[in-house]
Every structure is written in C-alpha cells, then in structure tokens.
PDB file of N, CA and C in Angstrom:
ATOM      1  N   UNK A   1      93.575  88.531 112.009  1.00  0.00           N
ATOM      2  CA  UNK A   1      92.556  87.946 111.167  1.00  0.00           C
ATOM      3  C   UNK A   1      92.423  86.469 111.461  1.00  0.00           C
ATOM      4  N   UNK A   2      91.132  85.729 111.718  1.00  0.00           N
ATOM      5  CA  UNK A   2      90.900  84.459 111.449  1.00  0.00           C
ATOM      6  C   UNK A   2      91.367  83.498 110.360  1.00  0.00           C
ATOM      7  N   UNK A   3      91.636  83.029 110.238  1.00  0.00           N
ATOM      8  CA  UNK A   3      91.749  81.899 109.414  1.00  0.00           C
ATOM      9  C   UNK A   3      90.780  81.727 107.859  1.00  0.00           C
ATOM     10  N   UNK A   4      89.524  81.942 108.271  1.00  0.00           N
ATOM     11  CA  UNK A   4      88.538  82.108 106.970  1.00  0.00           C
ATOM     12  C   UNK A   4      89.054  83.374 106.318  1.00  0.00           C
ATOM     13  N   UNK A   5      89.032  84.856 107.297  1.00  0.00           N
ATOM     14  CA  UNK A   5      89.383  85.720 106.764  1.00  0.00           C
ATOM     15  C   UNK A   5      91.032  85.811 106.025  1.00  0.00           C
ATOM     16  N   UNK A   6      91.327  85.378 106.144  1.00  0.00           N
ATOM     17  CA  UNK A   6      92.876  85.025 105.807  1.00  0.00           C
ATOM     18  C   UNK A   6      92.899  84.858 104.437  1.00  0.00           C
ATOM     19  N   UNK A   7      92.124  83.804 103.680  1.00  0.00           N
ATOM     20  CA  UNK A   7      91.499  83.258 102.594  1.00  0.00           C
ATOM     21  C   UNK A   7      90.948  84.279 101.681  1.00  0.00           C
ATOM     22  N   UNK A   8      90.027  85.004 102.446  1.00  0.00           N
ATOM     23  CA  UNK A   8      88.965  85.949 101.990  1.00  0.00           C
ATOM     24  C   UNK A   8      89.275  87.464 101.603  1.00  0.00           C
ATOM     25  N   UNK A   9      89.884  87.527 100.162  1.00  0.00           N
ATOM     26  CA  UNK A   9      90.631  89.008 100.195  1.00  0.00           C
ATOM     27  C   UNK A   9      89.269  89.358  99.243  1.00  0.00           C
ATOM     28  N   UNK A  10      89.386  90.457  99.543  1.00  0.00           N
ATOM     29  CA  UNK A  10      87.730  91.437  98.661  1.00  0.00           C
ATOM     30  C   UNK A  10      88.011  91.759  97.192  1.00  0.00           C
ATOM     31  N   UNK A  11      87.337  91.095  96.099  1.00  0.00           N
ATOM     32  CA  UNK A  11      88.067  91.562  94.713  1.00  0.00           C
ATOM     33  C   UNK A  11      88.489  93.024  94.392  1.00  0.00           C
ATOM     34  N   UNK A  12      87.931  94.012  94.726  1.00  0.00           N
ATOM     35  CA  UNK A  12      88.864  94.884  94.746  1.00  0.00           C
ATOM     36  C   UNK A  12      89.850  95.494  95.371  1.00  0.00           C
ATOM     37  N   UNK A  13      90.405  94.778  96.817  1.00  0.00           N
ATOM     38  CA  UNK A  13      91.269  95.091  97.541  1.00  0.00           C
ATOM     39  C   UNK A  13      92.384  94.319  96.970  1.00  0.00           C
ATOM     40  N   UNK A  14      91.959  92.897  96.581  1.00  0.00           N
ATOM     41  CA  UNK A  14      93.211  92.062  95.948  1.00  0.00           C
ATOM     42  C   UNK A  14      93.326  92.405  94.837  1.00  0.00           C
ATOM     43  N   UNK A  15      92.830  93.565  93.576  1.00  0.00           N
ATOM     44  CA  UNK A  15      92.984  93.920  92.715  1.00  0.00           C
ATOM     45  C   UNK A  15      93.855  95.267  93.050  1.00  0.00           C
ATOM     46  N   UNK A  16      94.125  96.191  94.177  1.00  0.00           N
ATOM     47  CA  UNK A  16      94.647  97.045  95.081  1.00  0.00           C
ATOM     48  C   UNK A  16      95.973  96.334  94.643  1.00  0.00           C
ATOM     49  N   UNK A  17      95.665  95.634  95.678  1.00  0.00           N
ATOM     50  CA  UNK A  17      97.066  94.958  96.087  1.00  0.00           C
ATOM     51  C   UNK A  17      98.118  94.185  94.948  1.00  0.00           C
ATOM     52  N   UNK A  18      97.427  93.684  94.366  1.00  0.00           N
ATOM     53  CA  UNK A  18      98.376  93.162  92.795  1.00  0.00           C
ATOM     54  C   UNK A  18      98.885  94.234  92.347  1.00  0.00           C
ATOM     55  N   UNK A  19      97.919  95.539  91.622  1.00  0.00           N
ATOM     56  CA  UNK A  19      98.674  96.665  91.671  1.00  0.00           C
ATOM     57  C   UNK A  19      99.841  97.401  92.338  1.00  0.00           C
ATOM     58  N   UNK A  20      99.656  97.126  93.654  1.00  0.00           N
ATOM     59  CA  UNK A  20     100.860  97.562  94.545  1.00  0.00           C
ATOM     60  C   UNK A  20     102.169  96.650  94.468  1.00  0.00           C
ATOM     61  N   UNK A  21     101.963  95.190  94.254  1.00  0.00           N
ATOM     62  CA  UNK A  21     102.931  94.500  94.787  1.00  0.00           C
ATOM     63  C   UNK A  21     103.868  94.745  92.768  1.00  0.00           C
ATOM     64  N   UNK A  22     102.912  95.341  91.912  1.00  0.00           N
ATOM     65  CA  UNK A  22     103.384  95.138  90.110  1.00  0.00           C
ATOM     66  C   UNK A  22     103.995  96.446  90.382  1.00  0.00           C
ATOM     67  N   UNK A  23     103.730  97.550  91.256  1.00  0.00           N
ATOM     68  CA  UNK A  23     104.453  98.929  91.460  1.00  0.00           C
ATOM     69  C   UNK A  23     106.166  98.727  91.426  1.00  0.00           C
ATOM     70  N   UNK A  24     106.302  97.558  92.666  1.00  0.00           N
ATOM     71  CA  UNK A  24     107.533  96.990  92.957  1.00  0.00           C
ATOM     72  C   UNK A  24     108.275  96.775  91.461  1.00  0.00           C
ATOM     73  N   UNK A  25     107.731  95.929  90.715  1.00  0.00           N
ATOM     74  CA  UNK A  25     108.571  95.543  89.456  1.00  0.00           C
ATOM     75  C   UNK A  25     107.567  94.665  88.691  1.00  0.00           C
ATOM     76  N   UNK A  26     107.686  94.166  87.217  1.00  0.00           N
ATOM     77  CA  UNK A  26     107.600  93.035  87.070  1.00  0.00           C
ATOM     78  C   UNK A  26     107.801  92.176  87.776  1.00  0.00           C
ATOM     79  N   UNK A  27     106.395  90.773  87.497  1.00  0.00           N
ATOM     80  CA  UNK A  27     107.098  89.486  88.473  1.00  0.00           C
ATOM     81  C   UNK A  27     105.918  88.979  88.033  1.00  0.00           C
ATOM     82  N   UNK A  28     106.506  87.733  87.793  1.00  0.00           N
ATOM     83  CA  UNK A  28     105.449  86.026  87.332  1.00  0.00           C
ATOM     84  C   UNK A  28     104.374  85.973  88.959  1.00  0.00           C
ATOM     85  N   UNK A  29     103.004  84.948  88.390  1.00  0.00           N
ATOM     86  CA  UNK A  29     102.341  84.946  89.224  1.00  0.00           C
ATOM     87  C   UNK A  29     102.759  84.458  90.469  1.00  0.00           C
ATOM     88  N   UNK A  30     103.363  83.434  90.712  1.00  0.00           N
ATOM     89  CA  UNK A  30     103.607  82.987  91.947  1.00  0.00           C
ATOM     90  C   UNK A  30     104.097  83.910  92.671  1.00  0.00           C
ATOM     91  N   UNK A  31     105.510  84.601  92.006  1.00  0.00           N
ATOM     92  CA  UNK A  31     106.422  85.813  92.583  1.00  0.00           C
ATOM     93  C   UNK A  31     105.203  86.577  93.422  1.00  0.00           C
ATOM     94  N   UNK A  32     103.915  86.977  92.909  1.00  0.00           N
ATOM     95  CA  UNK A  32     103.342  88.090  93.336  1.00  0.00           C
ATOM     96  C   UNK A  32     103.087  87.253  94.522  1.00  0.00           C
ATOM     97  N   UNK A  33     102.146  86.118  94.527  1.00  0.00           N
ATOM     98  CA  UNK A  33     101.840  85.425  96.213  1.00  0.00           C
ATOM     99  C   UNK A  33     102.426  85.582  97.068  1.00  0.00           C
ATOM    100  N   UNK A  34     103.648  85.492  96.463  1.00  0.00           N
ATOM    101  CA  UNK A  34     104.836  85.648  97.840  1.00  0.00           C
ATOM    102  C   UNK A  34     105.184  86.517  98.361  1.00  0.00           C
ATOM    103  N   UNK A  35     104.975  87.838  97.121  1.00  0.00           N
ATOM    104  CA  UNK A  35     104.980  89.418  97.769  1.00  0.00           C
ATOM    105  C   UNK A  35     104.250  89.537  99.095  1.00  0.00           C
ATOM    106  N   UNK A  36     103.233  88.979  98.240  1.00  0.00           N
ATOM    107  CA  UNK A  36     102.101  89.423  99.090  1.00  0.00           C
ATOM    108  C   UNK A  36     102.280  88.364 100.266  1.00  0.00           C
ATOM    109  N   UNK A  37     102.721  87.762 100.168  1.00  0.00           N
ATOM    110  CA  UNK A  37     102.793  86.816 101.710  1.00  0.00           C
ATOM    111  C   UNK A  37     103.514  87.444 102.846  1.00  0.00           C
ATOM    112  N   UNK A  38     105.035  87.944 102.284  1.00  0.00           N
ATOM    113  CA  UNK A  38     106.129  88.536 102.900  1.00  0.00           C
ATOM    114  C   UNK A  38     105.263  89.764 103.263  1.00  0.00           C
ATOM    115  N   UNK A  39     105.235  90.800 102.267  1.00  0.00           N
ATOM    116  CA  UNK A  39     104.573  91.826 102.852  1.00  0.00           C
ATOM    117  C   UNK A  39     103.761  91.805 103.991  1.00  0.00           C
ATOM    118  N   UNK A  40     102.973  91.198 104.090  1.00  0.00           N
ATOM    119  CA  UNK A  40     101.844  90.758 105.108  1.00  0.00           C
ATOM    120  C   UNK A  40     102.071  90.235 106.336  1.00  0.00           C
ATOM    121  N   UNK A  41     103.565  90.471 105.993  1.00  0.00           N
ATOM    122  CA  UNK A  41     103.686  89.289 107.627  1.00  0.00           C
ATOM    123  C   UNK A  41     102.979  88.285 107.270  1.00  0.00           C
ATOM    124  N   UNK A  42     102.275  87.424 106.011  1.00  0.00           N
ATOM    125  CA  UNK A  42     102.088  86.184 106.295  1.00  0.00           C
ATOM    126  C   UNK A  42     100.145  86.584 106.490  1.00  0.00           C
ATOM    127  N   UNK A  43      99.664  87.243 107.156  1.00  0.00           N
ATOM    128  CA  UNK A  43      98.247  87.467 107.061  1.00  0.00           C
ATOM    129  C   UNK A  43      97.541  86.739 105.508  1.00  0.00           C
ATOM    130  N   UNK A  44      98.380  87.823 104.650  1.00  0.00           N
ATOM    131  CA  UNK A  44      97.219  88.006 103.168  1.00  0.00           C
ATOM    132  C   UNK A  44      98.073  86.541 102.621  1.00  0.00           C
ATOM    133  N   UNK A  45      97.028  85.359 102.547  1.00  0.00           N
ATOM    134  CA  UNK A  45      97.604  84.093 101.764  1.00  0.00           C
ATOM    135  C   UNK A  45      97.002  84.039 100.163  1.00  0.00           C
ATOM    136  N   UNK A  46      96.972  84.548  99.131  1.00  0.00           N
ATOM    137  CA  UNK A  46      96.140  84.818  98.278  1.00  0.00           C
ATOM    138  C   UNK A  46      96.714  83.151  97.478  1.00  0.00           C
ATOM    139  N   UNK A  47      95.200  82.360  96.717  1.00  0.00           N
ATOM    140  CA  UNK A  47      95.513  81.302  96.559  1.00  0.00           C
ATOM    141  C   UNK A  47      95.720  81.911  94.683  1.00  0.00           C
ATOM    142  N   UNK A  48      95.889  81.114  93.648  1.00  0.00           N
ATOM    143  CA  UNK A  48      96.031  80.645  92.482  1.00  0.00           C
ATOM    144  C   UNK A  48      94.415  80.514  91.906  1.00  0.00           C
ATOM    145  N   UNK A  49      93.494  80.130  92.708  1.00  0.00           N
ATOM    146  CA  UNK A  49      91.859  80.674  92.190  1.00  0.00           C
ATOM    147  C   UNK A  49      91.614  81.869  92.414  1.00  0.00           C
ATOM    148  N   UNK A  50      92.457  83.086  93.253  1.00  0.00           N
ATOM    149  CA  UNK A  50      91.839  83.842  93.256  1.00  0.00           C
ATOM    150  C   UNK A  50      92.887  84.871  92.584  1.00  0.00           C
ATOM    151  N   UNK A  51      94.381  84.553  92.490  1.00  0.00           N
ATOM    152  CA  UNK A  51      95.177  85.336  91.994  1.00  0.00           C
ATOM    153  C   UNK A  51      95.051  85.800  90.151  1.00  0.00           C
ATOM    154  N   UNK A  52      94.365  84.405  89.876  1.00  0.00           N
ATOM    155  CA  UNK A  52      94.694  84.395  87.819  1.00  0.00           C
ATOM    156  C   UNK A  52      93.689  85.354  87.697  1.00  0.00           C
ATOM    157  N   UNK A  53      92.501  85.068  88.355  1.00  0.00           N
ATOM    158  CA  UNK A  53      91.086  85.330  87.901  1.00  0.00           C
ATOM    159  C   UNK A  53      91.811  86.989  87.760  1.00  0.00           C
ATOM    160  N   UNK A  54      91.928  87.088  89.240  1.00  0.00           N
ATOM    161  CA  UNK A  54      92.589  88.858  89.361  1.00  0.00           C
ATOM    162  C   UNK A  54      93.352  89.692  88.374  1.00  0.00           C
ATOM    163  N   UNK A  55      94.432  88.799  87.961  1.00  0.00           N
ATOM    164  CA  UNK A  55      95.481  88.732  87.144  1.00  0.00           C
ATOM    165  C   UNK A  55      94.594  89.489  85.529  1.00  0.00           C
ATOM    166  N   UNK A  56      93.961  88.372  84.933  1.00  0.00           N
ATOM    167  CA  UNK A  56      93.021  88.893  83.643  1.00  0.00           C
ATOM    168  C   UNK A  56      92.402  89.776  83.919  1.00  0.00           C
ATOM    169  N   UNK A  57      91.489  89.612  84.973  1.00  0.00           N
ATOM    170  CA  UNK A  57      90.461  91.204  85.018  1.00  0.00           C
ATOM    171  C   UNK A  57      91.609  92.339  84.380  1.00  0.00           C
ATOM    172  N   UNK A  58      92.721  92.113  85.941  1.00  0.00           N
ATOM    173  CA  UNK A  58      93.327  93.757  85.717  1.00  0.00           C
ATOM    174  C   UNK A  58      94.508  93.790  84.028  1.00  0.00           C
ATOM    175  N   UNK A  59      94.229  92.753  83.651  1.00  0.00           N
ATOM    176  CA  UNK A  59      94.807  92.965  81.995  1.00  0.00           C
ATOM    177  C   UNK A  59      93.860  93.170  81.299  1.00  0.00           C
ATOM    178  N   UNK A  60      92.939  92.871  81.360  1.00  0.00           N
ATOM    179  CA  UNK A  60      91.508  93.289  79.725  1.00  0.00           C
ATOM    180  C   UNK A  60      91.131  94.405  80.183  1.00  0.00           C
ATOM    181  N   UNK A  61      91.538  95.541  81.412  1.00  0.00           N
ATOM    182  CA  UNK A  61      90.773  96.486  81.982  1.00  0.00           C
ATOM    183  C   UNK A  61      92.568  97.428  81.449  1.00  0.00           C
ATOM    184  N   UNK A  62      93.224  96.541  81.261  1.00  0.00           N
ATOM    185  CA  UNK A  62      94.719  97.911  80.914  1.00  0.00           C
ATOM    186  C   UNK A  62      95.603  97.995  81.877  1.00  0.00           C
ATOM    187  N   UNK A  63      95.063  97.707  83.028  1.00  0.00           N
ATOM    188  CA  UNK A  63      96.209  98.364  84.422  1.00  0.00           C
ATOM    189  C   UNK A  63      97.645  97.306  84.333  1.00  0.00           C
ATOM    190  N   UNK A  64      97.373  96.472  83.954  1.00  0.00           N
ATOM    191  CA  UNK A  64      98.720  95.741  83.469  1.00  0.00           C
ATOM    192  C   UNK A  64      99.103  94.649  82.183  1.00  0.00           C
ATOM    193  N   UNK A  65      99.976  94.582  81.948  1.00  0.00           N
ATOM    194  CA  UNK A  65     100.386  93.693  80.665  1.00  0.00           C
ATOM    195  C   UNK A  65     101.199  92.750  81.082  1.00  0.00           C
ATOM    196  N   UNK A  66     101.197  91.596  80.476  1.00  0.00           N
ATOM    197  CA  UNK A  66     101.894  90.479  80.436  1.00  0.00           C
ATOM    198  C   UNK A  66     102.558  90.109  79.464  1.00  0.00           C
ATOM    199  N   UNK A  67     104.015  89.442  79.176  1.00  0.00           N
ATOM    200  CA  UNK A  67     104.770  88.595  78.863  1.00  0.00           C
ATOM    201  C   UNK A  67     105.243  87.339  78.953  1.00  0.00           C
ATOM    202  N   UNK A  68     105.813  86.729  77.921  1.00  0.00           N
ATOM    203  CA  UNK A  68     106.344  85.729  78.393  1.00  0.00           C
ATOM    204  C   UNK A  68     107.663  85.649  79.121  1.00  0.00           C
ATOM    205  N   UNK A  69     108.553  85.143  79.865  1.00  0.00           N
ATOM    206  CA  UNK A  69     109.665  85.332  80.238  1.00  0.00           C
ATOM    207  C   UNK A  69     110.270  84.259  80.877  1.00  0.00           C
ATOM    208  N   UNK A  70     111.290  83.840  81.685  1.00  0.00           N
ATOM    209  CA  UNK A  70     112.021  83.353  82.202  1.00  0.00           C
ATOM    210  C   UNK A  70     112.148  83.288  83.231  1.00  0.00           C
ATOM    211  N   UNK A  71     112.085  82.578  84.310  1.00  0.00           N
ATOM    212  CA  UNK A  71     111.564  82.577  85.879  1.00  0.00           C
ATOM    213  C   UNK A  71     113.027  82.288  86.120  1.00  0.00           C
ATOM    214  N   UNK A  72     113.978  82.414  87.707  1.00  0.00           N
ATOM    215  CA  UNK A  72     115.334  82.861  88.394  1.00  0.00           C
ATOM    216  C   UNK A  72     115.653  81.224  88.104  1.00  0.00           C
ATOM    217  N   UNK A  73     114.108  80.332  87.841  1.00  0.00           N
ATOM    218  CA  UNK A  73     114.363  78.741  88.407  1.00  0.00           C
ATOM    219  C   UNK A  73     114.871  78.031  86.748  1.00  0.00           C
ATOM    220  N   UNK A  74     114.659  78.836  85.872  1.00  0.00           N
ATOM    221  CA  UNK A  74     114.608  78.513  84.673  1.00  0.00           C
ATOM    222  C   UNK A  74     113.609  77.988  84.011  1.00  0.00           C
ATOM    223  N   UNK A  75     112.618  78.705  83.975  1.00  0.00           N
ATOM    224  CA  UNK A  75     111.054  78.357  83.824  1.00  0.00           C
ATOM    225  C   UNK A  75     110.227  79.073  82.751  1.00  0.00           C
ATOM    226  N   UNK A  76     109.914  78.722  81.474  1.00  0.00           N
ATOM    227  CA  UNK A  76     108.881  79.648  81.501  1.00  0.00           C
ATOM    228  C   UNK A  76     107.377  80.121  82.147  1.00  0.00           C
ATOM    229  N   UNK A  77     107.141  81.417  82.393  1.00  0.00           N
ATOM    230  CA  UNK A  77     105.606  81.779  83.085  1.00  0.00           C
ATOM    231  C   UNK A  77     105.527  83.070  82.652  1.00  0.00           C
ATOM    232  N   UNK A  78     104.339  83.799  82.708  1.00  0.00           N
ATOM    233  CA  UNK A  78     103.846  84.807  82.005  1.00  0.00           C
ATOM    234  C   UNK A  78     104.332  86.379  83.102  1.00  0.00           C
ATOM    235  N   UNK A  79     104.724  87.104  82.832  1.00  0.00           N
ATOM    236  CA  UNK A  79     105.029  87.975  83.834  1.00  0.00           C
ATOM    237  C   UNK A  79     104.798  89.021  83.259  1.00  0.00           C
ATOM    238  N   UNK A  80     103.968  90.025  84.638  1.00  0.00           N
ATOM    239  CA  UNK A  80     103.149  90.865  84.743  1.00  0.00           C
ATOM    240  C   UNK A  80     104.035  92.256  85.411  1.00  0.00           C
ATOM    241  N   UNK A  81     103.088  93.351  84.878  1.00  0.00           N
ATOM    242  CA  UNK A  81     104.168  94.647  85.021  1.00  0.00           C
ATOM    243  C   UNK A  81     102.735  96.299  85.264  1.00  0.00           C
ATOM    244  N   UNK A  82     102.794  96.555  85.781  1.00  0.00           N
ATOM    245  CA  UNK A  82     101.909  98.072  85.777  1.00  0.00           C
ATOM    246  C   UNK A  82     101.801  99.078  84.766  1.00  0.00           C
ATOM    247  N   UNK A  83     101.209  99.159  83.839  1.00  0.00           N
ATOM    248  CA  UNK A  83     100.777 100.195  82.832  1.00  0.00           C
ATOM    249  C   UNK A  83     100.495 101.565  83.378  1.00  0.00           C
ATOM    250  N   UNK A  84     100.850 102.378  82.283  1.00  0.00           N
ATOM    251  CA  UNK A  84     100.707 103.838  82.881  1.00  0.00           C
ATOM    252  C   UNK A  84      99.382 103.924  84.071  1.00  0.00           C
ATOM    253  N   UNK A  85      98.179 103.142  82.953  1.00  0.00           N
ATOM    254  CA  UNK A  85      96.721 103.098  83.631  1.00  0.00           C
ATOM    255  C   UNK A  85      96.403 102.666  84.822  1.00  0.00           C
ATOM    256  N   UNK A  86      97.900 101.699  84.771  1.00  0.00           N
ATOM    257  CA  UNK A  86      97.432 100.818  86.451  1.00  0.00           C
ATOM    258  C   UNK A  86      98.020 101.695  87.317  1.00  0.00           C
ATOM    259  N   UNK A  87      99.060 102.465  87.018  1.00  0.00           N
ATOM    260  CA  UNK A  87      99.749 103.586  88.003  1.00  0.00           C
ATOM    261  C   UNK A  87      98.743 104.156  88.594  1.00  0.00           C
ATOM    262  N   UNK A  88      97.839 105.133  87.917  1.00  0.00           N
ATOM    263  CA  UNK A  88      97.105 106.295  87.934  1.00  0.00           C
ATOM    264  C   UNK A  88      95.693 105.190  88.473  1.00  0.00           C
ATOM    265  N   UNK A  89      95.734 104.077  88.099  1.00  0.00           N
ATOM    266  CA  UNK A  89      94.374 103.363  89.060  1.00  0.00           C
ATOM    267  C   UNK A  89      94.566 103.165  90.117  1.00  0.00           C
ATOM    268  N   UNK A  90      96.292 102.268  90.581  1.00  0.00           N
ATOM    269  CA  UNK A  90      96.530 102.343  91.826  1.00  0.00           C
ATOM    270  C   UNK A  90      96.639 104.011  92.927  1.00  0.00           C
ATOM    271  N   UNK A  91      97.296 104.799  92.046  1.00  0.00           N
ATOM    272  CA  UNK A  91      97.100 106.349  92.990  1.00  0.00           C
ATOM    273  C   UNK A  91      95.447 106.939  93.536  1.00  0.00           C
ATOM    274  N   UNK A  92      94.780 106.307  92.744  1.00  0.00           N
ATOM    275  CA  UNK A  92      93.076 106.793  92.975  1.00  0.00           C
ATOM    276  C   UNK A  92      92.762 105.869  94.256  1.00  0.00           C
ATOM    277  N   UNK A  93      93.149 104.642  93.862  1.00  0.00           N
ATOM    278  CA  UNK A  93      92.421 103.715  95.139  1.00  0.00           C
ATOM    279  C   UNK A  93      93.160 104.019  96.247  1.00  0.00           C
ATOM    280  N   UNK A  94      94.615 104.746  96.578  1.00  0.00           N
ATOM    281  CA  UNK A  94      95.047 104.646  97.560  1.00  0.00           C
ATOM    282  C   UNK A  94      94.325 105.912  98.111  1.00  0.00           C
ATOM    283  N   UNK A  95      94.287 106.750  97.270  1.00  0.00           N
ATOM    284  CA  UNK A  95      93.159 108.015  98.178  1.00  0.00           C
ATOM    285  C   UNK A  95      92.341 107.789  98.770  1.00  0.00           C
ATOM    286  N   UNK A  96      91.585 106.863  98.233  1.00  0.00           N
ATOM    287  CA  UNK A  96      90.182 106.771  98.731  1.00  0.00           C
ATOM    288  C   UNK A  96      89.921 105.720  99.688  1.00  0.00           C
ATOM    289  N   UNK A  97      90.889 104.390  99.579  1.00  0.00           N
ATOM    290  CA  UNK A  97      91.227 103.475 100.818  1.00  0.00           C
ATOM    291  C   UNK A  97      91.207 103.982 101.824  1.00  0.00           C
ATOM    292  N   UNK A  98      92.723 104.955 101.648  1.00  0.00           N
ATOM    293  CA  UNK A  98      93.115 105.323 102.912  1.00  0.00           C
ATOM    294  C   UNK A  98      92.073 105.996 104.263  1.00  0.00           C
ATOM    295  N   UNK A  99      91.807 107.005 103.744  1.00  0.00           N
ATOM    296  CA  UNK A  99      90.668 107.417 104.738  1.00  0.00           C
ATOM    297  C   UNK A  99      89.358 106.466 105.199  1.00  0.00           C
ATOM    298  N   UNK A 100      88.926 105.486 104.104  1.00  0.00           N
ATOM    299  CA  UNK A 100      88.013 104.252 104.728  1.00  0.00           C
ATOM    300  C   UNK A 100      88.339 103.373 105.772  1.00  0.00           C
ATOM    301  N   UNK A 101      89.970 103.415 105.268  1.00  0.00           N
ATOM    302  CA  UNK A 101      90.586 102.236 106.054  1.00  0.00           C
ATOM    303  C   UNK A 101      90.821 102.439 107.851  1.00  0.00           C
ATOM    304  N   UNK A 102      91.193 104.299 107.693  1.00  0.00           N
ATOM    305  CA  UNK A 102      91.106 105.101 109.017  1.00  0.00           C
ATOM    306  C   UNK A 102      90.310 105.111 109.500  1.00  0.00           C
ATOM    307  N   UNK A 103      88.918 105.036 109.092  1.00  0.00           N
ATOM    308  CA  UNK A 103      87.276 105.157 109.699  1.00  0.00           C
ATOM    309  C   UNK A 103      87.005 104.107 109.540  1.00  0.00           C
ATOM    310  N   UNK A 104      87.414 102.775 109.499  1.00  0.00           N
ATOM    311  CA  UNK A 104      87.174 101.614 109.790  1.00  0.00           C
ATOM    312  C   UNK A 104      87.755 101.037 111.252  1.00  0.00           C
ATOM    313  N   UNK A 105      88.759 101.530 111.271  1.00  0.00           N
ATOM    314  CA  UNK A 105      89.644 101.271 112.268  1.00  0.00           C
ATOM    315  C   UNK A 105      88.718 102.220 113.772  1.00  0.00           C
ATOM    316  N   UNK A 106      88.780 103.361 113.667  1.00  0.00           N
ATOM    317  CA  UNK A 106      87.919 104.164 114.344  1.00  0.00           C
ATOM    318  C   UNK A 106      86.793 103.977 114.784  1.00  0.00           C
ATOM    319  N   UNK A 107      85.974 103.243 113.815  1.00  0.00           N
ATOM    320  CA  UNK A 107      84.816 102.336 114.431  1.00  0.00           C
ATOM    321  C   UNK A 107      84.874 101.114 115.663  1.00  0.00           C
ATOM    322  N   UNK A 108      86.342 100.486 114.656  1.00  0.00           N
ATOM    323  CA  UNK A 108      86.802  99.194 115.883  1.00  0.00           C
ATOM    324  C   UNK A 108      87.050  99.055 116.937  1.00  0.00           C
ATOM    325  N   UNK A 109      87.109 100.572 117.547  1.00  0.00           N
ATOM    326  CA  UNK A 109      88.450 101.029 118.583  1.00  0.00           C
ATOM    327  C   UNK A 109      87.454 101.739 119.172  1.00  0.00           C
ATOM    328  N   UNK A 110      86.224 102.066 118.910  1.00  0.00           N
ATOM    329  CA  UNK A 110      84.712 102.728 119.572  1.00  0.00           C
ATOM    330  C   UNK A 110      85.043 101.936 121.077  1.00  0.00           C
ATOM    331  N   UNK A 111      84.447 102.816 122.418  1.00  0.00           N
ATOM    332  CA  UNK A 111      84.930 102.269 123.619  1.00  0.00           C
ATOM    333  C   UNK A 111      86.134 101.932 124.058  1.00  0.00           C
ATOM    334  N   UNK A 112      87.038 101.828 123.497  1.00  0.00           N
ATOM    335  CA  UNK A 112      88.240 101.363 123.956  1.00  0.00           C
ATOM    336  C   UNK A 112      89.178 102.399 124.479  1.00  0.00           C
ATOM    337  N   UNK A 113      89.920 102.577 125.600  1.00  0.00           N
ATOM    338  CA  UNK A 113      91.045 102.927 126.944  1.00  0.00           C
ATOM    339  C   UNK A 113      90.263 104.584 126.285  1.00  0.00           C
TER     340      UNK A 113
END
C-alpha cells in the first residue's frame, strides 16, 4: 500500500477490524492502534480521528461497550470489549469480506504468469 492508502481505512472495514482486534480481549483505545499496527505488519496506521469516531458508532449501534479502567501505565482511559451483537456482527462481515476480498485479489492478478 502507498502511503495515502495507509491512512485511508474504509469506515466499514475499520469498523471490521476494531471488532476483530475487541475479539482478542478488552483494551483502551490506543491498545487497539497498536493491535492493529502489529497485526498489520505496520501497513494499517489507524489515527485517533479516525479510531474514536469508529469507537462510538460501534457503541450506540451495541457491538461493543465501554468502561472505565486502568491502563498497565497507571492511567485512567475508557476500555472497550465485544458484545454478544458485535460477535455475531463481526461473524457476518467475515462471510461476506472474505469472498470479496478473494475476487478482488483475482481481478488484480488478471494477466499475470
């Protein structure tokens, strides 16, 4: 990925992906960036304008809840966790990703060896 694209995660793929990385466990917002950084090898850089915004949607919609809690640094920050709803939202989107994501790829790879 380019550099712009790097930046540029699709609101519902980074709404995907918060889901996936809240599958893992609870974890305060930053924690999740970093999931998502590590995971990625570093690709997906998701900033703090695009993480909170994400963050509320997928709480006033149910797929997850927040607390207050205690960060490893001794901090308070609000930490986020997967609701039954976000389970069963994340299992739907991975169905239906997956095979887009295969016929996306398949398109890319048109002409090639």
């Amino acid at each position: 990925m380019g550099d712009k694209a790097r930046g540029d995660v699709l609101q519902g793929t980074l709404d995907m992906l918060v889901l996936k990385t809240l599958q893992l466990g609870p974890m305060h917002g930053w924690g999740i960036t970093e999931r998502l950084d590590t995971g990625s090898e570093r690709v997906l850089q998701v900033g703090q304008g695009s993480l909170y915004p994400a963050l509320y949607r997928l709480e006033r919609q149910g797929y997850i809840a927040s607390e207050w809690g205690v960060t490893e640094n001794n901090r308070q920050a609000r930490f986020y966790a997967l609701t039954g709803a976000g389970r069963k939202r994340l299992t739907e989107e991975r169905a239906t990703s997956e095979p887009t994501s295969r016929a996306v790829d398949l398109v890319l790879r048109m002409g090639e060896g």
